[in-house]
N, C-alpha and C. Protein backbone atom coordinates (compact mmCIF):
# COMPACT_ATOMS: atom_id res chain seq x y z
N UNK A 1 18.13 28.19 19.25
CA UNK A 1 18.86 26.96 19.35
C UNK A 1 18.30 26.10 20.49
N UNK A 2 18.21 26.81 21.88
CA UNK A 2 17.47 26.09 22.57
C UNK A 2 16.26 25.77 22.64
N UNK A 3 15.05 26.15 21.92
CA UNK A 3 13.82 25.50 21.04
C UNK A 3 13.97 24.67 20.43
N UNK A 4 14.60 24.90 19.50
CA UNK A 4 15.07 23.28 18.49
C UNK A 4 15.56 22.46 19.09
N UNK A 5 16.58 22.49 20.35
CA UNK A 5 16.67 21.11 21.26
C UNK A 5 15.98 20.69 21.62
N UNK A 6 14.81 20.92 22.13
CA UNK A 6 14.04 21.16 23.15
C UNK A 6 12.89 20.42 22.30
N UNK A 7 12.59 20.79 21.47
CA UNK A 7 11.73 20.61 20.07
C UNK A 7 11.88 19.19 19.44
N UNK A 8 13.48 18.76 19.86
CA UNK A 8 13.94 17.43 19.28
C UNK A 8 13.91 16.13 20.75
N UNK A 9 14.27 17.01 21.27
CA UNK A 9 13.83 16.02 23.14
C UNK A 9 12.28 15.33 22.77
N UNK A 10 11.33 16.29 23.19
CA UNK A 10 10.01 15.64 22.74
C UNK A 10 9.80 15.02 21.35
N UNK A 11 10.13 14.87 20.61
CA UNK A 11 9.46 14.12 18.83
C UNK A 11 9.18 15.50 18.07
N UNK A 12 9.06 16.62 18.63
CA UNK A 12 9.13 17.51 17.52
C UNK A 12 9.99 17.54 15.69
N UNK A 13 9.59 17.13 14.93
CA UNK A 13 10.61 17.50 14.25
C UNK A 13 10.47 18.37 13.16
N UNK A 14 11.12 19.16 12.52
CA UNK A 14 10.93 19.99 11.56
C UNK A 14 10.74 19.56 9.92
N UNK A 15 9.68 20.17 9.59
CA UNK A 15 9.28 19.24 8.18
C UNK A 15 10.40 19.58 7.23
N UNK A 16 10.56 18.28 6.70
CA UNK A 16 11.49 17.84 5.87
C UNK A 16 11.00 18.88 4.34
N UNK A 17 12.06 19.26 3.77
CA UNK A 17 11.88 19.96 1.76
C UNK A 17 12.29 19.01 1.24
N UNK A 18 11.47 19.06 -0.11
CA UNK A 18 11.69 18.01 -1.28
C UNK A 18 10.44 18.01 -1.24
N UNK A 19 10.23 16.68 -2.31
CA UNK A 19 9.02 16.43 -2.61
C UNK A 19 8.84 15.11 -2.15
N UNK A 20 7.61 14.37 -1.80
CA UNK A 20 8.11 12.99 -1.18
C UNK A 20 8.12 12.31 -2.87
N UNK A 21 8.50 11.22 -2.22
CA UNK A 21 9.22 10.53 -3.24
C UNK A 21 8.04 9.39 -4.21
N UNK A 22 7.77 8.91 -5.44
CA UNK A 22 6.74 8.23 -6.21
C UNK A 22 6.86 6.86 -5.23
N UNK A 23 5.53 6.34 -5.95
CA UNK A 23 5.25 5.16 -5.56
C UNK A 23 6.84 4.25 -5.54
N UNK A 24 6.95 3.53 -4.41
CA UNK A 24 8.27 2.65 -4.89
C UNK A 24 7.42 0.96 -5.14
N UNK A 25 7.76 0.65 -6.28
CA UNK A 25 6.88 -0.75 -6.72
C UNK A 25 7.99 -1.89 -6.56
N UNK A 26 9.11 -1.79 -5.64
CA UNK A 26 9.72 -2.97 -5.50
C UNK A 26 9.59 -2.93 -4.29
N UNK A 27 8.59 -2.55 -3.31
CA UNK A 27 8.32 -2.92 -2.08
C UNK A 27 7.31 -4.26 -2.08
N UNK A 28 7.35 -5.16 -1.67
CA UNK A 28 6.63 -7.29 -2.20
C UNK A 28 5.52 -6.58 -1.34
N UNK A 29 4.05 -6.90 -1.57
CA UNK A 29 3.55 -6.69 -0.36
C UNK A 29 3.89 -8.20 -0.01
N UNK A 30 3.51 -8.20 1.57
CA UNK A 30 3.29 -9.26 2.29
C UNK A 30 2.12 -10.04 3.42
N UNK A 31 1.44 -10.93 2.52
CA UNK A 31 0.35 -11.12 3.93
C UNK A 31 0.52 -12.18 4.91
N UNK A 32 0.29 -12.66 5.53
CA UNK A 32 0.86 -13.71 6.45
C UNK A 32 -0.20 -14.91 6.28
N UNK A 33 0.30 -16.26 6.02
CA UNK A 33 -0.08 -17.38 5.51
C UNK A 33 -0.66 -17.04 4.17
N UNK A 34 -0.48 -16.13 3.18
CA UNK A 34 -0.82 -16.03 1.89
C UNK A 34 0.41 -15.77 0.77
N UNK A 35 0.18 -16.34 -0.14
CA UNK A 35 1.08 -16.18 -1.44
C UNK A 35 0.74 -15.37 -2.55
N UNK A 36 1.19 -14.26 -2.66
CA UNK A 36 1.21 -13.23 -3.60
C UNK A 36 1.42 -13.99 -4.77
N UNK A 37 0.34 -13.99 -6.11
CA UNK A 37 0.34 -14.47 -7.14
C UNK A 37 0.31 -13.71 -8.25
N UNK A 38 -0.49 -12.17 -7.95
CA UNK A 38 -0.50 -10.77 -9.08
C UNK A 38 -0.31 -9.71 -8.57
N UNK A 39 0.13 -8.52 -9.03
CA UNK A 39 -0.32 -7.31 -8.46
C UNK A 39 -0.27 -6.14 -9.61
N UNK A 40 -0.98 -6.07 -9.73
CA UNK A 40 -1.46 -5.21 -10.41
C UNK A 40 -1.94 -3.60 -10.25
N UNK A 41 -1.40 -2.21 -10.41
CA UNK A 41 -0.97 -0.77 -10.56
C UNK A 41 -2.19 -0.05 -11.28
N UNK A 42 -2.32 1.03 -10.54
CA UNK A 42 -3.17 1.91 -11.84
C UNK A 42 -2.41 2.82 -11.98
N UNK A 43 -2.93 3.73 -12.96
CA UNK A 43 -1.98 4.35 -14.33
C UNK A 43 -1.03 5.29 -13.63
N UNK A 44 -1.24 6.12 -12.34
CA UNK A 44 -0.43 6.62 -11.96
C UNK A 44 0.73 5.77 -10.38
N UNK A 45 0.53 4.61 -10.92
CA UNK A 45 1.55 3.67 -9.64
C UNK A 45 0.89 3.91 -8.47
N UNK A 46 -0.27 5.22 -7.98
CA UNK A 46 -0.51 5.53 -6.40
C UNK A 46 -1.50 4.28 -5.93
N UNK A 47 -1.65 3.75 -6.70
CA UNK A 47 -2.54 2.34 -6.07
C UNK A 47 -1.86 1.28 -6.67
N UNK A 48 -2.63 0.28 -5.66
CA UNK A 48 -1.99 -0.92 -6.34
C UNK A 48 -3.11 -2.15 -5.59
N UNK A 49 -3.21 -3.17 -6.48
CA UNK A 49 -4.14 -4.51 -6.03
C UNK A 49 -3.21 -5.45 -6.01
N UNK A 50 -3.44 -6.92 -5.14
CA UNK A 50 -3.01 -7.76 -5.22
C UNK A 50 -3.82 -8.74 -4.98
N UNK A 51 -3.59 -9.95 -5.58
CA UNK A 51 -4.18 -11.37 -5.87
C UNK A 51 -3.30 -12.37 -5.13
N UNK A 52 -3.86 -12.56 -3.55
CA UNK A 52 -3.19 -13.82 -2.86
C UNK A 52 -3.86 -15.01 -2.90
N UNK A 53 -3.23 -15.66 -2.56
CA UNK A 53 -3.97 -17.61 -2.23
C UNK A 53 -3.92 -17.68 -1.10
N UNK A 54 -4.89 -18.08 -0.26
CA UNK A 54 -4.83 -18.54 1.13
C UNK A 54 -3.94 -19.91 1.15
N UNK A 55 -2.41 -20.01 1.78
CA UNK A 55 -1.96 -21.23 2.25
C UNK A 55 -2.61 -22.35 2.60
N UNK A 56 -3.88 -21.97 3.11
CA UNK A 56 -4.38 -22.77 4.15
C UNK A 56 -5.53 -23.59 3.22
N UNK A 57 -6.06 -22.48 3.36
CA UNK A 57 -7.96 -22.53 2.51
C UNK A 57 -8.11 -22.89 0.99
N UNK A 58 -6.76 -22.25 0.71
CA UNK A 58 -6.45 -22.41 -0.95
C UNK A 58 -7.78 -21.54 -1.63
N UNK A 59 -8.46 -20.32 -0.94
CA UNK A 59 -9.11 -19.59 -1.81
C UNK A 59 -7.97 -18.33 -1.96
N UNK A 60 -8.52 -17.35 -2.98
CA UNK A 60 -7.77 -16.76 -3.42
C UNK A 60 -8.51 -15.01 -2.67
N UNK A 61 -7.26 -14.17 -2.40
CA UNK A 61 -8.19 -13.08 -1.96
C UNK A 61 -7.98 -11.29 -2.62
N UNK A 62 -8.37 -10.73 -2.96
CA UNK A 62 -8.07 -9.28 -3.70
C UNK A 62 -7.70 -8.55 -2.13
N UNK A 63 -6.58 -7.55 -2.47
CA UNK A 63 -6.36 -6.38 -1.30
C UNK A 63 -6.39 -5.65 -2.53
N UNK A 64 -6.41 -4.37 -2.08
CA UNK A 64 -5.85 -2.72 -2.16
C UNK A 64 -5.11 -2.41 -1.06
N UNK A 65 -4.13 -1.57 -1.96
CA UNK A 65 -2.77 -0.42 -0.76
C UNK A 65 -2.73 0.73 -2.02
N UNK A 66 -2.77 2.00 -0.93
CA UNK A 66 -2.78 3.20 -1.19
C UNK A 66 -1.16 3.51 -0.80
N UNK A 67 -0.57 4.50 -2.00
CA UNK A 67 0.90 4.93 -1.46
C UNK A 67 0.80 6.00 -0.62
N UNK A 68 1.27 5.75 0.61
CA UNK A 68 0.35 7.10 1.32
C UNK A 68 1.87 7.95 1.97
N UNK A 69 2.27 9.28 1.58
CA UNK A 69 3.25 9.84 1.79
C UNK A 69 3.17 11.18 2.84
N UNK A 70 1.78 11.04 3.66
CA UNK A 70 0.95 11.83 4.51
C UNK A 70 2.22 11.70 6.09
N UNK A 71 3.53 10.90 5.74
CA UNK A 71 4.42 11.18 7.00
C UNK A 71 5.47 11.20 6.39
N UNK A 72 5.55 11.90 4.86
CA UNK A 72 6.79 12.57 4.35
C UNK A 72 7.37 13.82 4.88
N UNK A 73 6.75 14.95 5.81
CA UNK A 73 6.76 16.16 5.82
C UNK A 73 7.38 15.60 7.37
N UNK A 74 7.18 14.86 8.06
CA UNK A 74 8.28 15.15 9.74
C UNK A 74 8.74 14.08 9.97
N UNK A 75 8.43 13.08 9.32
CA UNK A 75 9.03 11.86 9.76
C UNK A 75 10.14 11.36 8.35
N UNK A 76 9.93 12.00 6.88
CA UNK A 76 10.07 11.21 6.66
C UNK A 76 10.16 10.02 5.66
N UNK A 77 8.89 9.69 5.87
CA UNK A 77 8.73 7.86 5.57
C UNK A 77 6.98 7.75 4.68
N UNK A 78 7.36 7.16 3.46
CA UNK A 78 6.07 6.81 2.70
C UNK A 78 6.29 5.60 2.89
N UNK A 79 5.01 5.16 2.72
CA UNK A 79 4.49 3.39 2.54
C UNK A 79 3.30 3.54 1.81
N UNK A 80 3.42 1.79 1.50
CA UNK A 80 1.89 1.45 0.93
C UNK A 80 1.31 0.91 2.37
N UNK A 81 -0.14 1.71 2.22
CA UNK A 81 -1.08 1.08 3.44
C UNK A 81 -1.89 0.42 3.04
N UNK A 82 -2.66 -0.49 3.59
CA UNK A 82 -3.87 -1.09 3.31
C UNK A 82 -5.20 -0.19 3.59
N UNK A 83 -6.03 -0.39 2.23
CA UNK A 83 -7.04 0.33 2.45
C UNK A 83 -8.37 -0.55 1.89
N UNK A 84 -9.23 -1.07 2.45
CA UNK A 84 -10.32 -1.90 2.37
C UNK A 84 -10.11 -3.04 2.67
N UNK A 85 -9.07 -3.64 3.64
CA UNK A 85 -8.91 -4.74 3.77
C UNK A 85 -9.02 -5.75 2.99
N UNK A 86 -9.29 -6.82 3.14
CA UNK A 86 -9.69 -8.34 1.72
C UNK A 86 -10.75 -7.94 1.03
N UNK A 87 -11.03 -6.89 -0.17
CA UNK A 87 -11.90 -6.72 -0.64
C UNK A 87 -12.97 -7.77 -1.44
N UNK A 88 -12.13 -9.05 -1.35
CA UNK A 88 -12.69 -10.05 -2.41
C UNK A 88 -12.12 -11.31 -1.75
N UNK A 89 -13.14 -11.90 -1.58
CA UNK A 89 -12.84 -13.74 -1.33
C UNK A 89 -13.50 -14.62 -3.07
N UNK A 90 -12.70 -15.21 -3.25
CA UNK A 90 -12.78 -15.91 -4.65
C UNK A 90 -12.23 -17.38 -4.39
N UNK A 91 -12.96 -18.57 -5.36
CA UNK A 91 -12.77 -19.56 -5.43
C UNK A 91 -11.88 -20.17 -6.95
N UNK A 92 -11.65 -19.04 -7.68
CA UNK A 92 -10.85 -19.32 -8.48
C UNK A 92 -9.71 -18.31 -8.72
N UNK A 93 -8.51 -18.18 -9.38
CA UNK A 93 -7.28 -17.28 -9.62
C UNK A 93 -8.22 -16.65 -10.62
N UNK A 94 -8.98 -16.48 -11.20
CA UNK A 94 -9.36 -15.69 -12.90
C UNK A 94 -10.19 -14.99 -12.27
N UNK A 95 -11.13 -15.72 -11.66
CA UNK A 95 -12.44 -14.41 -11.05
C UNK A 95 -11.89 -13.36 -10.16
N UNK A 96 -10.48 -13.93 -9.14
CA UNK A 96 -10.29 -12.38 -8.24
C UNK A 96 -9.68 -11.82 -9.40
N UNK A 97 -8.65 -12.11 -10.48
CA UNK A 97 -7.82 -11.04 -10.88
C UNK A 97 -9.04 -10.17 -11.89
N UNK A 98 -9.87 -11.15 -12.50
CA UNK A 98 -11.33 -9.97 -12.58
C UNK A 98 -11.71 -8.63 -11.90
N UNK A 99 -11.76 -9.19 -10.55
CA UNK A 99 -12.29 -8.32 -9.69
C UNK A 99 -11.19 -7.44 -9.41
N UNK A 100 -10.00 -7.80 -9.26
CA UNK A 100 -8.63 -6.78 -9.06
C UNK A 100 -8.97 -5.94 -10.31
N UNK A 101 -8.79 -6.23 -11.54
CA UNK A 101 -8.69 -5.30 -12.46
C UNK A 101 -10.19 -3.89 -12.35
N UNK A 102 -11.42 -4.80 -11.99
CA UNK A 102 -12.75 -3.89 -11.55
C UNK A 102 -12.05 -3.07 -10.52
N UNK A 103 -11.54 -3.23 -9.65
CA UNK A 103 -10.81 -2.52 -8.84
C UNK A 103 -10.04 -1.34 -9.04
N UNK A 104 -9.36 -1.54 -10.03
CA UNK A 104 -8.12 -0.51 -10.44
C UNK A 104 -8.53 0.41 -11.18
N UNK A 105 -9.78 -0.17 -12.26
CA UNK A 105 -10.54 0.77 -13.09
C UNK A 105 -11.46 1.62 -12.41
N UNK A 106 -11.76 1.44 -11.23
CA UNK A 106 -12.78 2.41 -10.44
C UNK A 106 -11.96 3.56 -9.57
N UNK A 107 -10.63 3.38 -9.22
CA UNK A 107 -9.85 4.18 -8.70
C UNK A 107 -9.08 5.17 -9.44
N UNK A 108 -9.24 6.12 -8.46
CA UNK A 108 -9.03 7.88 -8.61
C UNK A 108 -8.04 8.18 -7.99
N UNK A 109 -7.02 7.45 -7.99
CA UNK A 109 -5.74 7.64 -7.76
C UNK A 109 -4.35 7.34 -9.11
């Protein structure tokens, strides 16, 4: 008993049972000064692309986010992370969601 206090004083915590939980797809992503226009899933929900517009620039840009549940076991907590940053700068809405879909079809998730 006094380990496990002790254990919980510092951030220790004991890994959580269950299973973590599926992709949740009503999380919006959000980028700052950009407007989410697509987003688009591969077959098992663990990825996902999105098609923003720059506010500013008015070009359009491709991300990837990975559902990453790697702080289900002590903390917890899944999210989508970003993984490749702005993979795509585009001057039209048709050519990134092109490239989003090239995207989704190459992933092994």
């Amino acid at each position: 008993m006094l380990k496990e206090a002790f254990a919980r004083l510092i951030g220790i915590q004991r890994p959580r049972s269950g299973v973590a939980p599926p992709p949740n797809l009503e999380v919006a992503p959000q980028y700052p000064e950009q407007e989410v226009v697509s987003i688009g899933y591969s077959p098992s929900n663990a990825a996902r692309v999105i098609v923003t517009k720059d506010l500013k620039a008015g070009f359009f840009r491709v991300h990837r986010e990975d559902w990453d549940n790697s702080g289900w076991a002590f903390g917890g907590s899944s999210a989508w992370v970003i993984t490749g940053g702005s993979l795509h700068f585009c001057d039209t809405r048709e050519r990134a969601e092109e490239l989003a879909s090239e995207e989704l079809r190459g992933t092994s998730r």
